[in-house]
C-alpha atoms as a PDB file:
ATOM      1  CA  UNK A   1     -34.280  22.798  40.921  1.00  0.00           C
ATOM      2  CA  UNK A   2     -36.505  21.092  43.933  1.00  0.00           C
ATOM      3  CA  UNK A   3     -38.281  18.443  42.367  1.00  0.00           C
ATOM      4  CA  UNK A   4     -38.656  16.166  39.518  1.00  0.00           C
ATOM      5  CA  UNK A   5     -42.009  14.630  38.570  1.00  0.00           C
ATOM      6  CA  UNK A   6     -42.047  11.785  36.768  1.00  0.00           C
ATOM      7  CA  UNK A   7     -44.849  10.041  34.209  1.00  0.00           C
ATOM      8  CA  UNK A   8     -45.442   6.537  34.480  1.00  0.00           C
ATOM      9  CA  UNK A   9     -46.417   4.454  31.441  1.00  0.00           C
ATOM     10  CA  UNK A  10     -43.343   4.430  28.840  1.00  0.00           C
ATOM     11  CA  UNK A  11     -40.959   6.845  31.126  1.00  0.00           C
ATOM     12  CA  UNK A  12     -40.722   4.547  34.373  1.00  0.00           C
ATOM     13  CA  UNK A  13     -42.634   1.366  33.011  1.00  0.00           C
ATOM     14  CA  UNK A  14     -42.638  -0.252  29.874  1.00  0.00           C
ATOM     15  CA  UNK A  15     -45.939  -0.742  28.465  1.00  0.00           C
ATOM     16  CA  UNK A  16     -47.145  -3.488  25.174  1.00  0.00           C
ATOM     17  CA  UNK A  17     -50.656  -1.613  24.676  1.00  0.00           C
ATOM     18  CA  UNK A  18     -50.743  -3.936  21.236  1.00  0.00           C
ATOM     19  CA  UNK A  19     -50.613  -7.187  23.779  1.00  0.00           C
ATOM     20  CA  UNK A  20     -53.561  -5.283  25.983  1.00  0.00           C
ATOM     21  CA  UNK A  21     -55.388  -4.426  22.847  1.00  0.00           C
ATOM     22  CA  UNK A  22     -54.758  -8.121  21.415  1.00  0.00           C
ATOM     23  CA  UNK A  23     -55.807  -9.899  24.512  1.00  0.00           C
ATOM     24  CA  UNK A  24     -59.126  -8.361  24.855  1.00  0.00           C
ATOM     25  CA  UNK A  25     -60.369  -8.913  21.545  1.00  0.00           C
ATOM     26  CA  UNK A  26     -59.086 -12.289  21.819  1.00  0.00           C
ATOM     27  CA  UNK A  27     -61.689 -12.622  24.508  1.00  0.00           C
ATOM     28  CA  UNK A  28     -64.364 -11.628  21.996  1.00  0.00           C
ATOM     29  CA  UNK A  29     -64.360  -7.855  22.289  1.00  0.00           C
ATOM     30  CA  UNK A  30     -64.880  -5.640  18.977  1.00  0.00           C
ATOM     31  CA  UNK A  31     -62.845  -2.315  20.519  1.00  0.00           C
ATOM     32  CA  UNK A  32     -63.047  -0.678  17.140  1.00  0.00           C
ATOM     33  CA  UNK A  33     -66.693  -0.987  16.625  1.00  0.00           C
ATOM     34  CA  UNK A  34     -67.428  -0.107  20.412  1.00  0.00           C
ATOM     35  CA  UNK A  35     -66.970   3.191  21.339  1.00  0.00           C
ATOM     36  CA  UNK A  36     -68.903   2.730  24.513  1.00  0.00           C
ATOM     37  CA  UNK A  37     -66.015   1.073  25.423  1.00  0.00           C
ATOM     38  CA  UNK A  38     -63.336   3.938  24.814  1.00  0.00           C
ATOM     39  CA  UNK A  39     -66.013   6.434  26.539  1.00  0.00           C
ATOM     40  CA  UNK A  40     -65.884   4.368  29.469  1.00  0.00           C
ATOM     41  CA  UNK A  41     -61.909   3.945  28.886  1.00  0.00           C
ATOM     42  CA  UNK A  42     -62.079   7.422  29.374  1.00  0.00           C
ATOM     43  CA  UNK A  43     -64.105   7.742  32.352  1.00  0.00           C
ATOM     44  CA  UNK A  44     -61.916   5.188  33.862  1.00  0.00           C
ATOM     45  CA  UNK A  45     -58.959   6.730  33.733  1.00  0.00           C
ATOM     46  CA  UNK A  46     -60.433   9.943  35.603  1.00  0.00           C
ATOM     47  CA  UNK A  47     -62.151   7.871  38.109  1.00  0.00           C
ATOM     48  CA  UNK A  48     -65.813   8.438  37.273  1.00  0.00           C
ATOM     49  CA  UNK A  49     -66.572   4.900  36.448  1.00  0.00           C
ATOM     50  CA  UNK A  50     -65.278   1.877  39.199  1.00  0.00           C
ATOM     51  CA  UNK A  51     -62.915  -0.933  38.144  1.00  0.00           C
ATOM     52  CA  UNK A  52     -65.851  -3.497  38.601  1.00  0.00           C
ATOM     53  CA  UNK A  53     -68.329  -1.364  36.065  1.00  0.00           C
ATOM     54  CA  UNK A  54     -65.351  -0.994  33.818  1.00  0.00           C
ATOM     55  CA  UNK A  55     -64.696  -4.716  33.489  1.00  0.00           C
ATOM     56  CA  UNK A  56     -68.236  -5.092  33.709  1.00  0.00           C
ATOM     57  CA  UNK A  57     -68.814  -3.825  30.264  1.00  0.00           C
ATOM     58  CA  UNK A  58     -66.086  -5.292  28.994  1.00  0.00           C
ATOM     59  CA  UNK A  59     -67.547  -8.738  29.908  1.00  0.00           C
ATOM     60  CA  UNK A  60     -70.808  -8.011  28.806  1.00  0.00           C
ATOM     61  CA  UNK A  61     -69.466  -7.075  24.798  1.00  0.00           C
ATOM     62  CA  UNK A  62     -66.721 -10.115  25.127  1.00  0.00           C
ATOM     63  CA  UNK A  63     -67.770 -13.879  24.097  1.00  0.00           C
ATOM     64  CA  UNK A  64     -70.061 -16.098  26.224  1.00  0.00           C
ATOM     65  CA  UNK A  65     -67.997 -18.262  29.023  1.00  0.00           C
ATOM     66  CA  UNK A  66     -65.215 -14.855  29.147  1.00  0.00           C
ATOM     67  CA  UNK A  67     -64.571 -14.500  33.000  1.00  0.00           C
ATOM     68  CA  UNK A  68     -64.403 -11.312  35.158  1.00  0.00           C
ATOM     69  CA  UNK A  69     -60.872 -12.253  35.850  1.00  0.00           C
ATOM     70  CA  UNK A  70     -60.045 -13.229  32.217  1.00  0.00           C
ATOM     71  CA  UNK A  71     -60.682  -9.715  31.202  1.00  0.00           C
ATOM     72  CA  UNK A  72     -59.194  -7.817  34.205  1.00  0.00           C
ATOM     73  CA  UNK A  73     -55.841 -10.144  33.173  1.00  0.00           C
ATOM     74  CA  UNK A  74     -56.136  -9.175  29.752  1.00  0.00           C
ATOM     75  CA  UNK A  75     -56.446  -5.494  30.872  1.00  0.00           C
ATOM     76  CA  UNK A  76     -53.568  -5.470  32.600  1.00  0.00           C
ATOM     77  CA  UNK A  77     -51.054  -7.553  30.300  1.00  0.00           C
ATOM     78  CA  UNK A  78     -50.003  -3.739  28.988  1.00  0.00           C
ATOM     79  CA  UNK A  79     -48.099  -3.868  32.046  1.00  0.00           C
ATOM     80  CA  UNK A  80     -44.253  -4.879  31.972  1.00  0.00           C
ATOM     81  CA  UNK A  81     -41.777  -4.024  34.099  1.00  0.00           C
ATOM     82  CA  UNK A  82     -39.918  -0.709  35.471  1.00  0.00           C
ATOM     83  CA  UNK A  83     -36.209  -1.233  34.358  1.00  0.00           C
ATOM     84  CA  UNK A  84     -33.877  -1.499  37.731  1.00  0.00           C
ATOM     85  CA  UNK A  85     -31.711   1.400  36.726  1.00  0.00           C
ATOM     86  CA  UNK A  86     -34.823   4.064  36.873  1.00  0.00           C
ATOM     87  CA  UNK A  87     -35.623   3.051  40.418  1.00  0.00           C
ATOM     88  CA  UNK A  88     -32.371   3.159  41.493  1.00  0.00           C
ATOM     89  CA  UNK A  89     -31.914   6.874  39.572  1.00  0.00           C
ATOM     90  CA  UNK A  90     -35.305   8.114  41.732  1.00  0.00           C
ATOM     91  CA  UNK A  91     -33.515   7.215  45.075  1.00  0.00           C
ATOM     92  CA  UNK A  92     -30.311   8.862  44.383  1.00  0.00           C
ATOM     93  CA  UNK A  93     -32.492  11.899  43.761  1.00  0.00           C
ATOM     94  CA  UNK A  94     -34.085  11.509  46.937  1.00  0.00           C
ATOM     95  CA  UNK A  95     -30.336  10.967  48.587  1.00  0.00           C
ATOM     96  CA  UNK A  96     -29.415  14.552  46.936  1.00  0.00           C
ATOM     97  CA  UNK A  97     -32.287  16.147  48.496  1.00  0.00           C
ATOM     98  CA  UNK A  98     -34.754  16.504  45.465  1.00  0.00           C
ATOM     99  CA  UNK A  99     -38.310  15.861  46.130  1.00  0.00           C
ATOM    100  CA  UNK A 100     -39.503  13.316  43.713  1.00  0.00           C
ATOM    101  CA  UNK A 101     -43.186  12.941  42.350  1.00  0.00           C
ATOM    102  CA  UNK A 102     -45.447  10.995  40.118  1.00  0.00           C
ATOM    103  CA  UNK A 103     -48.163  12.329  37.838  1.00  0.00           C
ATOM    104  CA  UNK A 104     -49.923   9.625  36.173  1.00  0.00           C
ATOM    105  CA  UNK A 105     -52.887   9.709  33.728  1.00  0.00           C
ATOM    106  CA  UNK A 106     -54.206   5.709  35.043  1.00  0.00           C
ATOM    107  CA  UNK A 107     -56.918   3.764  36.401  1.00  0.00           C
ATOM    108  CA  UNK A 108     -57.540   1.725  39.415  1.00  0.00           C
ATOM    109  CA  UNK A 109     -56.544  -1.820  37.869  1.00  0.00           C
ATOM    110  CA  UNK A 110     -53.596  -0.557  36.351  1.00  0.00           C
ATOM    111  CA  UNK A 111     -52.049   1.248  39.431  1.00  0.00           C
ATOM    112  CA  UNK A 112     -53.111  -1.341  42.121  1.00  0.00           C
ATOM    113  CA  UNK A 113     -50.709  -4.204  39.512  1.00  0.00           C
ATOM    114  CA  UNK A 114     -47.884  -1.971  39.086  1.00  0.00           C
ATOM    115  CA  UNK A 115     -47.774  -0.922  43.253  1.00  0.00           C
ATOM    116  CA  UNK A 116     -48.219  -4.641  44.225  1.00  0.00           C
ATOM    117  CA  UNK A 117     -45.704  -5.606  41.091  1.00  0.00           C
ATOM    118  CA  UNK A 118     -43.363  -3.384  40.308  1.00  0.00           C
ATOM    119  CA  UNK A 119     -41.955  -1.773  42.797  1.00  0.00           C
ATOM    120  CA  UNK A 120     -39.502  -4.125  45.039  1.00  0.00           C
ATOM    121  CA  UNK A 121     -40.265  -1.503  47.466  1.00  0.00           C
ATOM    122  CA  UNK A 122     -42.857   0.340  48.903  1.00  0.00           C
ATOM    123  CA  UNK A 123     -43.891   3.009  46.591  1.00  0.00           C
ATOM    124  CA  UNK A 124     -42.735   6.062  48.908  1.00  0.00           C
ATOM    125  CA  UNK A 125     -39.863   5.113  49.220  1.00  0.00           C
ATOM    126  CA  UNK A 126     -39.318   6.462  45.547  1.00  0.00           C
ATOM    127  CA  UNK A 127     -42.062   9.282  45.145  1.00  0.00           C
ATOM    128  CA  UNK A 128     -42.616  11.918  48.268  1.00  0.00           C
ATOM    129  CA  UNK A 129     -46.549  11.585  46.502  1.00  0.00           C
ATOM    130  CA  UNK A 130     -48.594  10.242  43.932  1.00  0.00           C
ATOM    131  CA  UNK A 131     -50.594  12.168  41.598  1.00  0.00           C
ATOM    132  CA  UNK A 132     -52.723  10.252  39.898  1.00  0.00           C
ATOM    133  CA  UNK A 133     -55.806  11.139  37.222  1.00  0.00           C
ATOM    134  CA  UNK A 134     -57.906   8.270  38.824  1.00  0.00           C
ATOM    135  CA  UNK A 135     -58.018  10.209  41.831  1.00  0.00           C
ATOM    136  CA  UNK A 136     -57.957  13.762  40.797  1.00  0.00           C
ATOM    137  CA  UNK A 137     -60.704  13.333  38.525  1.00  0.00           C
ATOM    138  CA  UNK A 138     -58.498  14.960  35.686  1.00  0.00           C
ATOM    139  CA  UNK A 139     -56.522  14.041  33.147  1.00  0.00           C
ATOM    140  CA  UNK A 140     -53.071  15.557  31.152  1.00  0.00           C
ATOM    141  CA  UNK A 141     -52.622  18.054  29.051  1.00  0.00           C
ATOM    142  CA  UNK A 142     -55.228  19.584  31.464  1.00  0.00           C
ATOM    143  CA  UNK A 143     -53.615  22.788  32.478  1.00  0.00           C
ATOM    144  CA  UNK A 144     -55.671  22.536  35.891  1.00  0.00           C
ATOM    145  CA  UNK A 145     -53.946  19.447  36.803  1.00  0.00           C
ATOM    146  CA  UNK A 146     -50.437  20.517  36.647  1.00  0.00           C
ATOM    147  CA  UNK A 147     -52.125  23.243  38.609  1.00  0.00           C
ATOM    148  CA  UNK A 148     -53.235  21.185  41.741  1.00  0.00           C
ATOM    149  CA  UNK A 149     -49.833  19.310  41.782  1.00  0.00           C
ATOM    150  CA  UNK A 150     -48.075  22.334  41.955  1.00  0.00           C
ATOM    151  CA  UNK A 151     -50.343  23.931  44.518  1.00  0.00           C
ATOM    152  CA  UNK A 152     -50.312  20.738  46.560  1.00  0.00           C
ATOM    153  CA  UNK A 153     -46.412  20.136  46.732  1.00  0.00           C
ATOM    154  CA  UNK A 154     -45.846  24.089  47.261  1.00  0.00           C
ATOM    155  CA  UNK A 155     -43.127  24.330  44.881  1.00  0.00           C
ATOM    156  CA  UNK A 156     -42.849  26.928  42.239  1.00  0.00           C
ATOM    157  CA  UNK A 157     -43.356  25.472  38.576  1.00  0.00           C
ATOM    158  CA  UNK A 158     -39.887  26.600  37.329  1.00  0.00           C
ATOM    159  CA  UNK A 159     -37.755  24.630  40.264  1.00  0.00           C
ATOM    160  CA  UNK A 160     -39.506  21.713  39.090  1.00  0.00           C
ATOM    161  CA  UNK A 161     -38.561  19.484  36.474  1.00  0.00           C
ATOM    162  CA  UNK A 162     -41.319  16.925  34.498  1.00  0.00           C
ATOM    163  CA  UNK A 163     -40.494  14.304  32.207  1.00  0.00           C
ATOM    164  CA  UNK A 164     -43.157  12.800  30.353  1.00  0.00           C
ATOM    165  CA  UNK A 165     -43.584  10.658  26.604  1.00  0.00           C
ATOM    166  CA  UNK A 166     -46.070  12.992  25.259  1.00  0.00           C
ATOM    167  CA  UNK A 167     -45.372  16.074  23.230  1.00  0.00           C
ATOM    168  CA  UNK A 168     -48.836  17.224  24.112  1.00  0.00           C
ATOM    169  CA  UNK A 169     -48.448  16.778  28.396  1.00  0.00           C
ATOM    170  CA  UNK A 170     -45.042  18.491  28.252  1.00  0.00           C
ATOM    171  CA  UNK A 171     -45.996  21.537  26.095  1.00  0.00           C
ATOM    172  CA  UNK A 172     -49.065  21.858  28.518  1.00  0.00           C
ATOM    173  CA  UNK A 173     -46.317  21.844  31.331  1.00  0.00           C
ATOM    174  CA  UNK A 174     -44.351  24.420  29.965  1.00  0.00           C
ATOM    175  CA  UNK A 175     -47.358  26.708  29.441  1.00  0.00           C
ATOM    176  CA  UNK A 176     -47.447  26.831  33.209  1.00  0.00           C
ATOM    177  CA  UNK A 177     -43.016  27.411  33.741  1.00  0.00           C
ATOM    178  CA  UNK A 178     -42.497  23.668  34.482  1.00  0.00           C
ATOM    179  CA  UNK A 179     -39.553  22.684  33.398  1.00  0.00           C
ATOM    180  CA  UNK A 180     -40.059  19.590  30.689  1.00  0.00           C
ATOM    181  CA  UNK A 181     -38.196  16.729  28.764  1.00  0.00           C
ATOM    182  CA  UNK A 182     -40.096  15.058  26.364  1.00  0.00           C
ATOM    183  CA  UNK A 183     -38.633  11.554  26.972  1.00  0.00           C
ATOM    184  CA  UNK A 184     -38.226   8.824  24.319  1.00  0.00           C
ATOM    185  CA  UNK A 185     -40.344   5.634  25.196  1.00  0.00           C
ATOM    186  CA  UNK A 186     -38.030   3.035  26.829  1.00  0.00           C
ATOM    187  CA  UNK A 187     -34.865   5.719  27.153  1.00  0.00           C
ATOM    188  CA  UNK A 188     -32.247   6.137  29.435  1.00  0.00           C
ATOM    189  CA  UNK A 189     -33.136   9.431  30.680  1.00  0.00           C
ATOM    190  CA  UNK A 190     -30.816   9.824  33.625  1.00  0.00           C
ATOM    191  CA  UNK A 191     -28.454  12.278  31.817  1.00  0.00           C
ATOM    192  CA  UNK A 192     -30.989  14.703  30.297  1.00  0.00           C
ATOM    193  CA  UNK A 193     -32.186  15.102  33.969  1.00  0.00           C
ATOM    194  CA  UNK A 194     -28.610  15.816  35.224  1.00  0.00           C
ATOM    195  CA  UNK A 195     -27.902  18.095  32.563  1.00  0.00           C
ATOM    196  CA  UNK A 196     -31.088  19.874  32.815  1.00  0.00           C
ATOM    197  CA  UNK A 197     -30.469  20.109  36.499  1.00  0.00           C
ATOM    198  CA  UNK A 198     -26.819  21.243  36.184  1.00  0.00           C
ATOM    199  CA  UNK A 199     -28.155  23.807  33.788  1.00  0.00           C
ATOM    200  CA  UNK A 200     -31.182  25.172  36.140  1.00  0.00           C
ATOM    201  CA  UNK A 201     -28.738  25.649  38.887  1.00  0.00           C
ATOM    202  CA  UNK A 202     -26.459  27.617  36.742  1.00  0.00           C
END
């Protein structure tokens, strides 16, 4: 085992989608009845649409006197905070001489908070790269995305090791020889990784 590549939302940080979900149609937004909104979600979150045209929808379907900021705020209040004890875990990875990654299906709003806010430190000093679907312009369970990250960090699939919350991501994983645990939002997943590591080196 070389590397370990870890998801973001509900491995490393905690996420309240209800709260996100809540504040927005607080603001006047009808997200069930508008599914211009979840296209664009979805464009978002492979980069095709900006941040600005984004919330820029969003403000146009929320109540009159909403502000720009108001919904960016409300789109971001997902966001918690990356328990201590998983940072800490990523640099002792790095201090045993594993290459550590993150492959992220977010958007630009989302990932500029959580670099400025959650990380005490700078972000590489946990992960030797990002990956993230914003800028690759693809999105997990996409086969062709564990693909490029494999291609791009020149290690092969089965010395690498991905942890991720959804079934679907880590079966795609697996399809390819990546080695997978499908992690339990919120967990403690530092001794599946040793053990899977301890067992890979066997």
């Amino acid at each position: 085992m070389k590397a370990v590549i870890f998801d973001l939302g509900g491995v490393l940080i905690d996420l309240d989608m209800q709260r996100c979900f809540d504040s927005i149609r607080s603001l006047g937004v009808d997200l069930d009845a508008q599914s211009k909104a979840s296209d664009m979600m979805n464009l978002y979150q492979i980069g095709k649409v900006s941040t600005e045209e984004f919330i820029g929808l969003m403000l146009r379907l929320s109540r009159e006197g909403s502000s720009y900021q108001q919904l960016l705020d409300a789109w971001n209040s997902c966001l918690l905070t990356i328990p201590e004890f998983k940072l800490e875990f990523i640099k002792e990875l790095r201090q045993l001489g594993y290459a550590t990654y993150l492959l992220s299906n977010t958007n630009d709003a989302h990932w500029k908070y959580i670099a400025e806010n959650s990380f005490p430190e700078p972000v590489g000093n946990y992960f030797d790269c990002c990956f993230l679907s914003q800028e690759m312009g693809m999105a997990k369970p996409d086969a062709a995305i564990y693909e490029s990250v494999l291609q791009q960090i020149g290690i092969p699939a089965e010395e690498c090791l991905f942890l991720d919350d959804s079934t679907a991501n880590c079966e795609a994983a697996e399809r390819l020889g990546i080695n997978c645990i499908n992690v339990a939002v919120r967990s403690d997943f530092r001794e599946d990784v040793k053990n899977c590591i301890n067992k890979c080196q066997r």
